[in-house]
N, C-alpha and C. Protein backbone atom coordinates (compact mmCIF):
# COMPACT_ATOMS: atom_id res chain seq x y z
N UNK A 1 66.25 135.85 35.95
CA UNK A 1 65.69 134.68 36.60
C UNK A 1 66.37 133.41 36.12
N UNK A 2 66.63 133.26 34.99
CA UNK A 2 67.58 131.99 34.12
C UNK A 2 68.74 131.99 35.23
N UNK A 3 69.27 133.38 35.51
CA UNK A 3 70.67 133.07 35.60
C UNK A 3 70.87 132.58 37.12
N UNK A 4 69.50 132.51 38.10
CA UNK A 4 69.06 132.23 39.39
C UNK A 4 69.00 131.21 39.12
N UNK A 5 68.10 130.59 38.54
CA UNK A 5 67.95 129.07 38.50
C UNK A 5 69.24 128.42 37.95
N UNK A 6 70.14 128.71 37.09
CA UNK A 6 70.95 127.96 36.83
C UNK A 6 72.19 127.76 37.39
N UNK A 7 72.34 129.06 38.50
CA UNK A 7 73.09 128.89 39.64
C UNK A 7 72.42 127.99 40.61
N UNK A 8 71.25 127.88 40.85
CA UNK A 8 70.77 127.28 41.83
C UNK A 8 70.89 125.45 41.39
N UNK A 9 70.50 125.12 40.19
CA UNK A 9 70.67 123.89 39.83
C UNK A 9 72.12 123.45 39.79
N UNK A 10 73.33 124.00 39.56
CA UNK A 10 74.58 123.84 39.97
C UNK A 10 75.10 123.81 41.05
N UNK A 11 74.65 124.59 42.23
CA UNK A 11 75.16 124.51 43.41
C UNK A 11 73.99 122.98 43.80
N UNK A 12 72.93 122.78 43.06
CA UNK A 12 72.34 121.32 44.03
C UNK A 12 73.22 120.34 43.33
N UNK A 13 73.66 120.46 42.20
CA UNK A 13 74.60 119.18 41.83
C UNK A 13 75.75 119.53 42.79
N UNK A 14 76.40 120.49 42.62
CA UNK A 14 77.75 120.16 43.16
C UNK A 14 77.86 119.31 45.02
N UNK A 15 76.26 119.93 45.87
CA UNK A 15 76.07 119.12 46.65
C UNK A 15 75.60 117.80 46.73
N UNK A 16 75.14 117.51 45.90
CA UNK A 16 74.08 116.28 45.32
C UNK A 16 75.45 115.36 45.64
N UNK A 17 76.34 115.31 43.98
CA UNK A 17 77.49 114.38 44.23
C UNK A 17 77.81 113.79 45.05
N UNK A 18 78.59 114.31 45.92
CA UNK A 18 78.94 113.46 46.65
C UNK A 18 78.26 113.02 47.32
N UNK A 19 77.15 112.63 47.59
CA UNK A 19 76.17 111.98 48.41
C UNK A 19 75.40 110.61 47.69
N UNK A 20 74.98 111.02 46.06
CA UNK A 20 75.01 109.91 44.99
C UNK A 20 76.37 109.25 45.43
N UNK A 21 77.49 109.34 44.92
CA UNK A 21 78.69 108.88 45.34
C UNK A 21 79.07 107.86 46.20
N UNK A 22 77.99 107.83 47.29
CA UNK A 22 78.40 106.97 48.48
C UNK A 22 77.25 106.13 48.69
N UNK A 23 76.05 106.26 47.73
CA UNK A 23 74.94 105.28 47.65
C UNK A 23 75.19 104.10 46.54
N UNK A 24 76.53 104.11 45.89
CA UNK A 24 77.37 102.57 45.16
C UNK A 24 77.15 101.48 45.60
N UNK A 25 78.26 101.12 46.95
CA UNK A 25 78.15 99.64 47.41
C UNK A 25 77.63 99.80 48.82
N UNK A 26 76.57 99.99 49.31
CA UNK A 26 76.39 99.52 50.86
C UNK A 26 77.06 98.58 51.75
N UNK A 27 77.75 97.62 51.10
CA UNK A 27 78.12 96.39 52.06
C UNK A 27 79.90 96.85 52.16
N UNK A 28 80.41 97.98 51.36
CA UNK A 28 81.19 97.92 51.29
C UNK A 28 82.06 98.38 52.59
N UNK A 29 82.79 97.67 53.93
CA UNK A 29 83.32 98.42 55.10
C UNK A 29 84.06 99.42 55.05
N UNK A 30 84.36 100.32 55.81
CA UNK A 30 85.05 101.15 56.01
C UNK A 30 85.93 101.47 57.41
N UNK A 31 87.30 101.27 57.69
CA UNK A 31 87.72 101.26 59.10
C UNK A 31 88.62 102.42 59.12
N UNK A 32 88.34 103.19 60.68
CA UNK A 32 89.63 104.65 60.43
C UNK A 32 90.19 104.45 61.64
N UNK A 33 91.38 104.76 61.03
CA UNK A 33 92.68 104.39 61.84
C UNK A 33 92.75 105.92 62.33
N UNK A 34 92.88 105.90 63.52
CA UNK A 34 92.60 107.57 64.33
C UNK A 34 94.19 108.28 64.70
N UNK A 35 94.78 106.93 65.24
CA UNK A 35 96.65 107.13 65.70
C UNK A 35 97.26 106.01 64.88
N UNK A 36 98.06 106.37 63.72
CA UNK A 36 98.68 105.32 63.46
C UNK A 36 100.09 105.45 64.03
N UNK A 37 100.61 106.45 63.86
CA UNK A 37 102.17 106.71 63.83
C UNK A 37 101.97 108.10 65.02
N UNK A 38 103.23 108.08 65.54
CA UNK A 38 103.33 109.55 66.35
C UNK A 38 103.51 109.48 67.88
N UNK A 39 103.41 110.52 68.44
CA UNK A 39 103.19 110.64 69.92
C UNK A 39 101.84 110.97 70.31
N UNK A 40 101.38 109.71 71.41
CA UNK A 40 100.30 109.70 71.77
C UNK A 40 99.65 111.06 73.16
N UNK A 41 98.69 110.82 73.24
CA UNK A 41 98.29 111.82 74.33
C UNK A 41 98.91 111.94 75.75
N UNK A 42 98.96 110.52 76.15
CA UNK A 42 99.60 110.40 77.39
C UNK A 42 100.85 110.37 77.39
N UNK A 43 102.12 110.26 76.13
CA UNK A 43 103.43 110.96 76.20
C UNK A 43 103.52 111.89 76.36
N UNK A 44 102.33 113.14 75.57
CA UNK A 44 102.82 114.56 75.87
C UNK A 44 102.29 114.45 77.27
N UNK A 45 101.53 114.49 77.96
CA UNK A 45 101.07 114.57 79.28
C UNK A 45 102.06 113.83 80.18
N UNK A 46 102.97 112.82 79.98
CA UNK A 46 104.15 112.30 80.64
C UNK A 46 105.29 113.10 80.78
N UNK A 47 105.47 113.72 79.33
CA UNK A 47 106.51 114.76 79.06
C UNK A 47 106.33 115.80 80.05
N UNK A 48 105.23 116.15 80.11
CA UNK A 48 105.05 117.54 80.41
C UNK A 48 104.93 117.94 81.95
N UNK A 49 104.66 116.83 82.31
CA UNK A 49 104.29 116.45 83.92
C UNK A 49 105.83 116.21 84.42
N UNK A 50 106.65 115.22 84.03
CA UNK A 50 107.97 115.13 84.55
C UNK A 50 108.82 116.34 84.15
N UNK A 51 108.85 117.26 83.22
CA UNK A 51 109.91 118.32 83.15
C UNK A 51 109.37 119.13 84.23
N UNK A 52 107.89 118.92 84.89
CA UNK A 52 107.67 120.20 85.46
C UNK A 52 107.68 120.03 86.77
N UNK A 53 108.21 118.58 86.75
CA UNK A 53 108.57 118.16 88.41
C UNK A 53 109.66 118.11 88.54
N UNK A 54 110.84 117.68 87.46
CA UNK A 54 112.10 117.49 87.46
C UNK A 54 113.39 118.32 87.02
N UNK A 55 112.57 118.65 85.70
CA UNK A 55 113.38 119.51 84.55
C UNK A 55 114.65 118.89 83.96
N UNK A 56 114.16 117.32 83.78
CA UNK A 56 115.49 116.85 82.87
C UNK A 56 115.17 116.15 81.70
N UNK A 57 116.17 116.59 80.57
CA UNK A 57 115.54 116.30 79.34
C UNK A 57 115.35 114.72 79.90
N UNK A 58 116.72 113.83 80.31
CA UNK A 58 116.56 112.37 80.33
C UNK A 58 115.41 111.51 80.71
N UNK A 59 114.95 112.53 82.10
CA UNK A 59 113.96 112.12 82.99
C UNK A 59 112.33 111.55 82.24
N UNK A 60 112.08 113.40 81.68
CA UNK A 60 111.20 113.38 80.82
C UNK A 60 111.39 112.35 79.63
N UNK A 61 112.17 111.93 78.62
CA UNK A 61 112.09 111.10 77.65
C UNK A 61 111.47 109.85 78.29
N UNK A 62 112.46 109.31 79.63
CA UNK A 62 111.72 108.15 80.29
C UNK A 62 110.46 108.07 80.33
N UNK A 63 110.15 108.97 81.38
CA UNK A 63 108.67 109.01 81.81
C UNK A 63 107.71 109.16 80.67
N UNK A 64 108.05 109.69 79.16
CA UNK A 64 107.48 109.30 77.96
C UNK A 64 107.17 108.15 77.66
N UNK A 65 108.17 107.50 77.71
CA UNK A 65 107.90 106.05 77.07
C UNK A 65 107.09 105.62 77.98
N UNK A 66 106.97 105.89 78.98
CA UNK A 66 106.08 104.75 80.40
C UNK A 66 104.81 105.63 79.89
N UNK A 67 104.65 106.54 79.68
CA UNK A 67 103.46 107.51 79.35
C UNK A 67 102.25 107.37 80.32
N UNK A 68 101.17 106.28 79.96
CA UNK A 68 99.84 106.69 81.06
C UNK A 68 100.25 106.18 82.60
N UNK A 69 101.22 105.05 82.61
CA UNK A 69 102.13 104.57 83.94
C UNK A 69 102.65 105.70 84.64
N UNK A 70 102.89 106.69 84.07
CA UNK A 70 103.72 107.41 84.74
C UNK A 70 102.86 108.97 85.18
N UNK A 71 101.58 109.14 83.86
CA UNK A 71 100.45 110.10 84.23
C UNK A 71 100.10 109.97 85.39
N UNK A 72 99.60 108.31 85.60
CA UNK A 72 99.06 108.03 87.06
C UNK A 72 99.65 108.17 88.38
N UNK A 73 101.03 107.59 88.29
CA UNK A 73 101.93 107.49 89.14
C UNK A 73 102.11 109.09 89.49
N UNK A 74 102.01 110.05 88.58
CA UNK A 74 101.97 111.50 88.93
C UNK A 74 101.20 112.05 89.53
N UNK A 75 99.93 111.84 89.32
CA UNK A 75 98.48 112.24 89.89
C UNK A 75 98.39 111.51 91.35
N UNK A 76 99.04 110.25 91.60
CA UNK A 76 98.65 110.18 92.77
C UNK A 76 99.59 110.36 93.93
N UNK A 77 101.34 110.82 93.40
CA UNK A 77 102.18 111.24 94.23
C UNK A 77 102.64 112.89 94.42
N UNK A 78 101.40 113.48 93.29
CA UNK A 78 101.95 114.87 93.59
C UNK A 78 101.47 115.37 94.61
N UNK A 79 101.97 116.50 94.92
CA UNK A 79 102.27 117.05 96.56
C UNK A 79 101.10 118.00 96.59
N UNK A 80 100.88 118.97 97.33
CA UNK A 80 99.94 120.15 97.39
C UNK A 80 100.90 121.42 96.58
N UNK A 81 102.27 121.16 96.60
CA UNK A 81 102.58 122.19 95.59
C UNK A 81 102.95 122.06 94.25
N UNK A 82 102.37 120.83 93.67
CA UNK A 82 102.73 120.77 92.26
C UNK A 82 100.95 120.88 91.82
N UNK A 83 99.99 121.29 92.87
CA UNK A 83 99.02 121.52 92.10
C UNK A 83 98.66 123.07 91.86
C-alpha cells in the first residue's frame, strides 16, 4: 500500500508542476507566431494546381509566388475537365 501511495503522490506532482508553474505572473503576455518562415498553404496549393494544368517547373514557381491570386484565378477558370 506505501508503495501505491507513493507512486500515486509522484505522478500528482509530476502533473501538478507544470500547472503551479504558470500561476507566477498573470499579466505576463504571451504571442504565437503560427508561420514565421517557409511556404505557405496557398503556395503549395498554387504549386500544385499549375503543374497539374501545365506541367512546367517555371510555370509552377510563378504561380507560387502569386499563390492565393493564382488559387482563385484557378478555381474560377478551370474547365469541366480539370475537375
Amino acid at each position: 500500500m506505501n508503495k501505491n501511495l507513493s507512486l500515486s503522490l509522484a505522478l500528482l506532482l509530476v502533473c501538478a508542476t507544470p500547472l503551479l508553474a504558470q500561476m507566477g505572473d498573470a499579466t505576463e503576455v504571451t504571442q504565437t507566431t503560427v508561420i514565421e518562415k517557409g511556404v505557405g498553404l496557398g503556395s503549395v496549393i498554387a504549386i500544385v494546381a499549375s503543374w497539374s494544368r501545365n506541367q512546367s517547373i517555371l510555370w509552377a514557381i510563378l504561380h507560387g509566388i502569386f499563390s492565393w491570386f493564382y488559387v482563385i484565378y484557378f478555381a474560377i477558370t478551370r474547365s469541366s475537365r480539370d475537375r
